[in-house]
N, C-alpha and C. Protein backbone atom coordinates (compact mmCIF):
# COMPACT_ATOMS: atom_id res chain seq x y z
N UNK A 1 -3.99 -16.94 -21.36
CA UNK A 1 -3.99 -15.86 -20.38
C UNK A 1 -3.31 -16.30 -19.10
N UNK A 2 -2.40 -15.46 -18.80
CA UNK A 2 -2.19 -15.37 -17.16
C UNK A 2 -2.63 -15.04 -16.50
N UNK A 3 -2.83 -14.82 -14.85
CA UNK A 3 -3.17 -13.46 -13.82
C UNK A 3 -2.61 -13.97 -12.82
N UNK A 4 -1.69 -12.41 -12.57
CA UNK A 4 -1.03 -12.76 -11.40
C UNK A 4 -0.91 -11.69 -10.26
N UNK A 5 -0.78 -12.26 -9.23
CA UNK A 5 -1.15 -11.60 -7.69
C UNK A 5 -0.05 -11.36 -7.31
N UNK A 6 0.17 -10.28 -7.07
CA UNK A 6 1.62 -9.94 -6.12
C UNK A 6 1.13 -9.72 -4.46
N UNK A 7 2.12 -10.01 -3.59
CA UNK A 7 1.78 -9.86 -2.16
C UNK A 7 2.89 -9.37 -1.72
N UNK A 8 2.77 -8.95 0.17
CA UNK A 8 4.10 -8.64 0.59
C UNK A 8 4.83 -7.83 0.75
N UNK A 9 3.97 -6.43 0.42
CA UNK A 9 4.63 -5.55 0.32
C UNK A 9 4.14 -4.75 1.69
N UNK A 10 4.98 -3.74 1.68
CA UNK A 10 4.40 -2.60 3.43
C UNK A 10 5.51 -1.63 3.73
N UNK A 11 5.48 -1.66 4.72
CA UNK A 11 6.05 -0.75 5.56
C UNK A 11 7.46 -1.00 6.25
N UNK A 12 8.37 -0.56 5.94
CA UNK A 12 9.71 -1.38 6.94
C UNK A 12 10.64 0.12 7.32
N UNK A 13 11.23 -0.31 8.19
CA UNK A 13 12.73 0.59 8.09
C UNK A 13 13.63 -0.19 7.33
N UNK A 14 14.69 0.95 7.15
CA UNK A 14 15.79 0.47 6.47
C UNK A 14 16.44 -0.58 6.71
N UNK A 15 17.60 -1.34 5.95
CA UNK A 15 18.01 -2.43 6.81
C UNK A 15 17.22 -3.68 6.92
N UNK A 16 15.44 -3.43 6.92
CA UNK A 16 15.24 -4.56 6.77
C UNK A 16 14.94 -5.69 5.89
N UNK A 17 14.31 -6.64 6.09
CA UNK A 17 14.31 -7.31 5.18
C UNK A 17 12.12 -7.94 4.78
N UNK A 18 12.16 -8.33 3.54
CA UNK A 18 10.83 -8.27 2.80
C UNK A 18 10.66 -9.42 1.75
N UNK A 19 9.93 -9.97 1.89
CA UNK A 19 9.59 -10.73 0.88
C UNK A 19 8.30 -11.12 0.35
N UNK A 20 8.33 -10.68 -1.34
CA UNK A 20 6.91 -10.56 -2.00
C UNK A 20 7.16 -11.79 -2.74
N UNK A 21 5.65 -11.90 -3.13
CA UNK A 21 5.35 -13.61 -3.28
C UNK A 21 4.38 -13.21 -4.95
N UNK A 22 4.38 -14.03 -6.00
CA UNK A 22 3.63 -13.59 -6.92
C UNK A 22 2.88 -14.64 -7.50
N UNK A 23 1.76 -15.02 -6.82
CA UNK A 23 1.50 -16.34 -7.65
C UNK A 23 0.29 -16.29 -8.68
N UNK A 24 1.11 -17.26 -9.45
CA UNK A 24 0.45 -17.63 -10.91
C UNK A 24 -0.76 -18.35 -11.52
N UNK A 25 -1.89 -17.67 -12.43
CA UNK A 25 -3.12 -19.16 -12.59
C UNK A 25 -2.93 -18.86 -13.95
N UNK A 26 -3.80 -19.84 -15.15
CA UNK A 26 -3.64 -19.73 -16.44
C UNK A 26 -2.66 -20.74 -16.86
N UNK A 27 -1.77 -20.22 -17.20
CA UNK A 27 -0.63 -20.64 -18.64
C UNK A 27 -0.18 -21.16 -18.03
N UNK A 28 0.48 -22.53 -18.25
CA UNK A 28 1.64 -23.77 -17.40
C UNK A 28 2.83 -23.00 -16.87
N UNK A 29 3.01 -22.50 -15.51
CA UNK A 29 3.66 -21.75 -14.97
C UNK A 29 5.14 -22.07 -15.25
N UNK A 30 5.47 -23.48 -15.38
CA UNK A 30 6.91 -23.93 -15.76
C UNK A 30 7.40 -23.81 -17.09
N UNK A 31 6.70 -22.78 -17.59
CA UNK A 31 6.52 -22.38 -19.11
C UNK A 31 7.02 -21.10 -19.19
N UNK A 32 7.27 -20.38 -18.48
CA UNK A 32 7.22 -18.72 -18.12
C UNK A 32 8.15 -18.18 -17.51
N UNK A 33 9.25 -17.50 -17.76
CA UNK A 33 9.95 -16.24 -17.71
C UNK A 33 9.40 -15.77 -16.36
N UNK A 34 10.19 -15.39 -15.35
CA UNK A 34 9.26 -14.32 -14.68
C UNK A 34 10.25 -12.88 -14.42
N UNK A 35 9.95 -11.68 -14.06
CA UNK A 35 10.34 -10.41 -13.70
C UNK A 35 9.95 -10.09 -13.06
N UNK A 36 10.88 -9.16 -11.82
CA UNK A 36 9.92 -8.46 -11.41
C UNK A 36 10.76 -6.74 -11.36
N UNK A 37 9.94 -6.15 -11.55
CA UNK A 37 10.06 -4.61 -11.94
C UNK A 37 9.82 -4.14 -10.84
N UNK A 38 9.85 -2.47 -10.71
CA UNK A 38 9.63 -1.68 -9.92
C UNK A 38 9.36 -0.57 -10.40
N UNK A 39 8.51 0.47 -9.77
CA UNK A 39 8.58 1.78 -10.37
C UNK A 39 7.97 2.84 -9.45
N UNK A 40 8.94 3.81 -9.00
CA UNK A 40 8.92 4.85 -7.73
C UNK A 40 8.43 6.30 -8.38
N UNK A 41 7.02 6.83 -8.23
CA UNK A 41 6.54 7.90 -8.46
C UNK A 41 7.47 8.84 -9.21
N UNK A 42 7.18 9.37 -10.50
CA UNK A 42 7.82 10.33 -10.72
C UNK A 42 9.18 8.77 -12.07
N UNK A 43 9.57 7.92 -11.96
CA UNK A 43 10.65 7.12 -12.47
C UNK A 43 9.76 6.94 -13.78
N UNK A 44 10.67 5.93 -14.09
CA UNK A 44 9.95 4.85 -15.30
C UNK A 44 10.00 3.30 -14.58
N UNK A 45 9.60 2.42 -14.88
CA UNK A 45 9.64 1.38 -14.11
C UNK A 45 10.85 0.62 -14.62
N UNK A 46 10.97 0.14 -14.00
CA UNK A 46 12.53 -0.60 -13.63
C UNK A 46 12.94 -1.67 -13.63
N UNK A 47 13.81 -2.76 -14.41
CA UNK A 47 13.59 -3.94 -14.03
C UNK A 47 14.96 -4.37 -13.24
N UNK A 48 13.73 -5.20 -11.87
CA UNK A 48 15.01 -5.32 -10.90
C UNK A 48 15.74 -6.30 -10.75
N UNK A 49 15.00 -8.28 -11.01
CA UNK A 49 15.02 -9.14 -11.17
C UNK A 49 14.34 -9.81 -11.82
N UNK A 50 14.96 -11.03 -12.10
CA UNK A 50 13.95 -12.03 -13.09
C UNK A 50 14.84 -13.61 -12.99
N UNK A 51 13.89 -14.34 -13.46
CA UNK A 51 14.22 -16.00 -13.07
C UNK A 51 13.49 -17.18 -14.62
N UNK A 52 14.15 -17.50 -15.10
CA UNK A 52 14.15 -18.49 -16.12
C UNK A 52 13.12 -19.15 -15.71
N UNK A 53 12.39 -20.06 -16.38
CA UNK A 53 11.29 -21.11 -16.17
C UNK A 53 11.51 -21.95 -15.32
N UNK A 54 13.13 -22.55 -15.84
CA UNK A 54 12.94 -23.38 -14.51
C UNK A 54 13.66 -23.08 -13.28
N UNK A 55 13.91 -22.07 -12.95
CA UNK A 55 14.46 -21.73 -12.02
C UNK A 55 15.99 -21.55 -11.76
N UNK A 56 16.27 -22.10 -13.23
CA UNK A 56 17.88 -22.31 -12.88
C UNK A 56 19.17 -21.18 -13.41
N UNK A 57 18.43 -19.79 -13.88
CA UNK A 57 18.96 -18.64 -13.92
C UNK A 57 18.42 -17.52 -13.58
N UNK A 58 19.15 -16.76 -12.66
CA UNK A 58 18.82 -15.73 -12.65
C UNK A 58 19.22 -14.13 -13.00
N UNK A 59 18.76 -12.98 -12.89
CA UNK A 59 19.59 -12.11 -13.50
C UNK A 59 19.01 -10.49 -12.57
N UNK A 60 20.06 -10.11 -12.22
CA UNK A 60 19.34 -8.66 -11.45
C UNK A 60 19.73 -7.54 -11.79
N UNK A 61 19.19 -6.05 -11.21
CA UNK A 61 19.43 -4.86 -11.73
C UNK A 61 20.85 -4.53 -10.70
N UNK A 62 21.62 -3.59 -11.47
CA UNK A 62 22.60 -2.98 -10.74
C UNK A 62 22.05 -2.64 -9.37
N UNK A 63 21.38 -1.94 -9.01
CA UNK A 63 21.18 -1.09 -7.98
C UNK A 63 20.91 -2.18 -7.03
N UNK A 64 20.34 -3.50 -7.09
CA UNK A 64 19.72 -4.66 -6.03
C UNK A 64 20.51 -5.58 -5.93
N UNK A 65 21.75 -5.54 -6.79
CA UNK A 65 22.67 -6.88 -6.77
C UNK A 65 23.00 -7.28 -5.50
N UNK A 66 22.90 -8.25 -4.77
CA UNK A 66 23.65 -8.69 -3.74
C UNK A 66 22.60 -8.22 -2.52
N UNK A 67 21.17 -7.67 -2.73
CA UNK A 67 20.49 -7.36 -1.94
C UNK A 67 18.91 -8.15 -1.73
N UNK A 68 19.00 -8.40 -3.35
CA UNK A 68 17.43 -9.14 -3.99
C UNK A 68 18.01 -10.57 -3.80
N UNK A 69 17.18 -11.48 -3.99
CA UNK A 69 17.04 -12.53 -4.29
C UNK A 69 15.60 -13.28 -4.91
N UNK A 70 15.65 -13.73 -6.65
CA UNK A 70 14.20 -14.02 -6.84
C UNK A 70 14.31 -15.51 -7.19
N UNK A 71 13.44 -16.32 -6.60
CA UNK A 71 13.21 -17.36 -6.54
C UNK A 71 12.19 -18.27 -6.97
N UNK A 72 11.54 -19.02 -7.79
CA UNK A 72 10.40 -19.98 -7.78
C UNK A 72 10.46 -20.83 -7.57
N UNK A 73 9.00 -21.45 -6.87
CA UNK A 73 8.92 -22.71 -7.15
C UNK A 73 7.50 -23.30 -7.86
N UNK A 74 7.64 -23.90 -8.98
CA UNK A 74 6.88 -24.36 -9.68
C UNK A 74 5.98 -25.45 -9.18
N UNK A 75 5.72 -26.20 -8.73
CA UNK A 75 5.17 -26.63 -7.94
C UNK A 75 3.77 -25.78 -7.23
N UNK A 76 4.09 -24.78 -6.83
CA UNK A 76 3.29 -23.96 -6.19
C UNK A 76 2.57 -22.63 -6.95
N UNK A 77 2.87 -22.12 -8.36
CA UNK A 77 2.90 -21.51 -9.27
C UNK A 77 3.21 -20.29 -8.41
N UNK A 78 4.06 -20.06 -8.23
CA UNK A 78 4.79 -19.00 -6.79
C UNK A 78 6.50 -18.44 -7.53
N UNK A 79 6.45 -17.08 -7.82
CA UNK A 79 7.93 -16.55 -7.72
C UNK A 79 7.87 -15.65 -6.48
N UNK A 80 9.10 -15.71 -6.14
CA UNK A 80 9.41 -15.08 -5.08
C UNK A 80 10.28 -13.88 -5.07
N UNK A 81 10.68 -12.68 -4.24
CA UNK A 81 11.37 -11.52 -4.74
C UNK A 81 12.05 -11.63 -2.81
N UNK A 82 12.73 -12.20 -2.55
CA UNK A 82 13.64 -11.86 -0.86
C UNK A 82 14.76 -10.30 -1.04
N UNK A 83 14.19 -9.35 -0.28
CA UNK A 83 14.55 -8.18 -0.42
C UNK A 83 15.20 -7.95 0.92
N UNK A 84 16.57 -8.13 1.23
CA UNK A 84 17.06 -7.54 2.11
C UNK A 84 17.81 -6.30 2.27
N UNK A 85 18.48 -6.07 3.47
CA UNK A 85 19.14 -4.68 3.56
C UNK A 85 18.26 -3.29 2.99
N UNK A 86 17.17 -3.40 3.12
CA UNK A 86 16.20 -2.57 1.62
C UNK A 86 17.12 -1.08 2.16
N UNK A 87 16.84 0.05 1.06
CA UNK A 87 16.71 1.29 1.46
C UNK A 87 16.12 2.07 1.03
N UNK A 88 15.70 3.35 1.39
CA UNK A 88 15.03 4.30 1.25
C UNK A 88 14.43 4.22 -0.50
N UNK A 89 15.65 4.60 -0.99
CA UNK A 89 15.61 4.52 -2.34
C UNK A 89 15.05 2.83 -2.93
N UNK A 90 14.70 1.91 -1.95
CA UNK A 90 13.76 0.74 -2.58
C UNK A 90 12.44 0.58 -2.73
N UNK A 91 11.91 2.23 -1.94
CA UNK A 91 10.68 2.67 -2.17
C UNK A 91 10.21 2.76 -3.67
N UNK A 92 8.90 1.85 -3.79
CA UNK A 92 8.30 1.64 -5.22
C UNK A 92 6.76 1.06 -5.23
N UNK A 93 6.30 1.01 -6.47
CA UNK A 93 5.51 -0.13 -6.55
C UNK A 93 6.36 -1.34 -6.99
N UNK A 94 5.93 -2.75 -6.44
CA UNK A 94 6.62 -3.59 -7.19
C UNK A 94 5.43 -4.66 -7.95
N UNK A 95 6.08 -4.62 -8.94
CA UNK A 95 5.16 -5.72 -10.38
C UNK A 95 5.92 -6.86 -10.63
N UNK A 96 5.25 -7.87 -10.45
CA UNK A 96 5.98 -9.21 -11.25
C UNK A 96 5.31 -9.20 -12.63
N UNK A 97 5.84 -9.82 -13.87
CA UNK A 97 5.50 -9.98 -14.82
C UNK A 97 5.79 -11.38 -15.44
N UNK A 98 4.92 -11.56 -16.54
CA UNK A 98 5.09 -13.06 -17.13
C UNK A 98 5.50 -13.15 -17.98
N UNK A 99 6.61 -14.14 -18.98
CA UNK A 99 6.96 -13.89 -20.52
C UNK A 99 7.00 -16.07 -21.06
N UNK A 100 6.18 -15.66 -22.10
CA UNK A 100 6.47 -16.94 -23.35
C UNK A 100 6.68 -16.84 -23.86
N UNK A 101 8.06 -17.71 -23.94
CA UNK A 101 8.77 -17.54 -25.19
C UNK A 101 9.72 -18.87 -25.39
N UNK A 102 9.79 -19.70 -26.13
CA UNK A 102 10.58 -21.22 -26.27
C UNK A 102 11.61 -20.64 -25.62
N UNK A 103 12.61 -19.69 -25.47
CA UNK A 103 13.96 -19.81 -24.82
C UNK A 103 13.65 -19.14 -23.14
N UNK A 104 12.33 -19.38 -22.88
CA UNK A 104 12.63 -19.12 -21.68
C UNK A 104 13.09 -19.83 -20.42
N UNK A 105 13.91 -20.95 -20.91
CA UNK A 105 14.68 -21.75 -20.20
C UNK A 105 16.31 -21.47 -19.73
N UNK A 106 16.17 -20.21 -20.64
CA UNK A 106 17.96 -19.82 -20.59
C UNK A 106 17.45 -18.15 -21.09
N UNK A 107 16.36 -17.83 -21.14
CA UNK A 107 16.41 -15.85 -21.68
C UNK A 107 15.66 -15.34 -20.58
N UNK A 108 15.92 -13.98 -20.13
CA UNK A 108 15.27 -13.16 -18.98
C UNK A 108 15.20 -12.14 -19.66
N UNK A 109 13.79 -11.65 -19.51
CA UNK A 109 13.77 -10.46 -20.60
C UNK A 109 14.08 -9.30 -19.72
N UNK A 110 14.21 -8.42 -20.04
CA UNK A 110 14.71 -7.03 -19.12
C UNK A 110 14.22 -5.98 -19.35
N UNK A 111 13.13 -5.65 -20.87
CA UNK A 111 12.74 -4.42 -20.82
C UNK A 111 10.98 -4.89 -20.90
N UNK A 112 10.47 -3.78 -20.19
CA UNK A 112 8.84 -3.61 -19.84
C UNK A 112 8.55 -4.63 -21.06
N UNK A 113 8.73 -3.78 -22.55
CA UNK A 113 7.62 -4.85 -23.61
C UNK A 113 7.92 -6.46 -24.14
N UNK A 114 8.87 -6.29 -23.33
CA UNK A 114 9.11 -8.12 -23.97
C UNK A 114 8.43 -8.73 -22.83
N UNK A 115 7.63 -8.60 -21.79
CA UNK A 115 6.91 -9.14 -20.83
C UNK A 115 5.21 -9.36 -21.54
N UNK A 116 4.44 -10.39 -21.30
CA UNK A 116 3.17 -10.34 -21.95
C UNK A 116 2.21 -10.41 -21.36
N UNK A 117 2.26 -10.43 -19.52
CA UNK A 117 1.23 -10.28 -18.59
C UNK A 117 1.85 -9.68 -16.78
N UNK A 118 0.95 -9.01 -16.55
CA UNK A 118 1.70 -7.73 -15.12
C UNK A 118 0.50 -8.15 -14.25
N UNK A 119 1.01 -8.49 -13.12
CA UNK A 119 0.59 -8.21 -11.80
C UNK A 119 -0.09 -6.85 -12.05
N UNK A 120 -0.95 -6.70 -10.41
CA UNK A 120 -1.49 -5.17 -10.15
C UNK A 120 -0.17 -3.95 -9.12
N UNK A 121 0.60 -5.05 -8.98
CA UNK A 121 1.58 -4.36 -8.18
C UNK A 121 1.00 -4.42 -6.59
N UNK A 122 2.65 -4.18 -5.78
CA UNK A 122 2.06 -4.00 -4.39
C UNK A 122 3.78 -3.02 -3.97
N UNK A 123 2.93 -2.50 -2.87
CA UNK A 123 3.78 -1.20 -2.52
C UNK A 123 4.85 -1.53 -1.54
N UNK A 124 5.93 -1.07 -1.50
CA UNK A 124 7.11 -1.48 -0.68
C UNK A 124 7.47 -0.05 -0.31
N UNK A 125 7.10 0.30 0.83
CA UNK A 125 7.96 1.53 1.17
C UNK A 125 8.98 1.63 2.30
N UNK A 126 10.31 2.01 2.15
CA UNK A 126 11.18 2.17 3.07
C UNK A 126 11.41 3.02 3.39
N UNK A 127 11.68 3.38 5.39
CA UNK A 127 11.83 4.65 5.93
C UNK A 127 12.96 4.34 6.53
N UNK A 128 13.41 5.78 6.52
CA UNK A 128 15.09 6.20 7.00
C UNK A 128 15.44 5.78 8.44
């Protein structure tokens, strides 16, 4: 079993910048895939970023490229999600998620069911 805590989320104007923190207990964290998704009332949830076990790939959604940045450090059982420039439309819940799987040293999974444990989520809302 995993369980994991997402933090970091609130209130901003546009433009600014945010960073949610997701840390990990359970399963050997340097073992694990991480994601993190999103999903804005009314959507389907979304996957926005994600980071290899050991940190040394990453992979993001169209819409956040060049805006997200997700990061871990193992050591601390901690992924990280650095959200700058946010906008309106980055209004969501955001979920980190966990995945095991032997290639998660080089695979980022990208859709909801290939993930095998979710945060409770935390809310990011951006105003105009």
């Amino acid at each position: 079993q995993v369980q994991l805590v997402e933090s970091g989320g609130g209130l901003v104007q546009a433009g600014a910048s945010l960073r949610l923190s997701c840390a990990a207990s359970g399963r050997t964290f340097s073992s694990l895939a991480m994601g993190w998704f999103r999903q804005a009332p009314g959507k389907e949830r979304e996957f926005v970023a994600g980071v290899t076990s050991t940190g040394s790939r990453t992979h993001y959604g169209d819409s956040v490229k060049g805006r997200f940045t997700s990061s871990r450090d193992n050591a601390k059982n901690t992924v990280y999600l650095q959200m700058d420039s946010l906008k309106p439309e980055d209004t969501a819940v955001y979920y980190c998620a966990a995945d095991y799987r032997l290639s998660s040293r080089y695979y980022i999974p990208q859709r909801t069911d290939e993930y095998d444990y979710w945060g409770q989520g935390t809310q990011v809302t951006v105003s105009s």
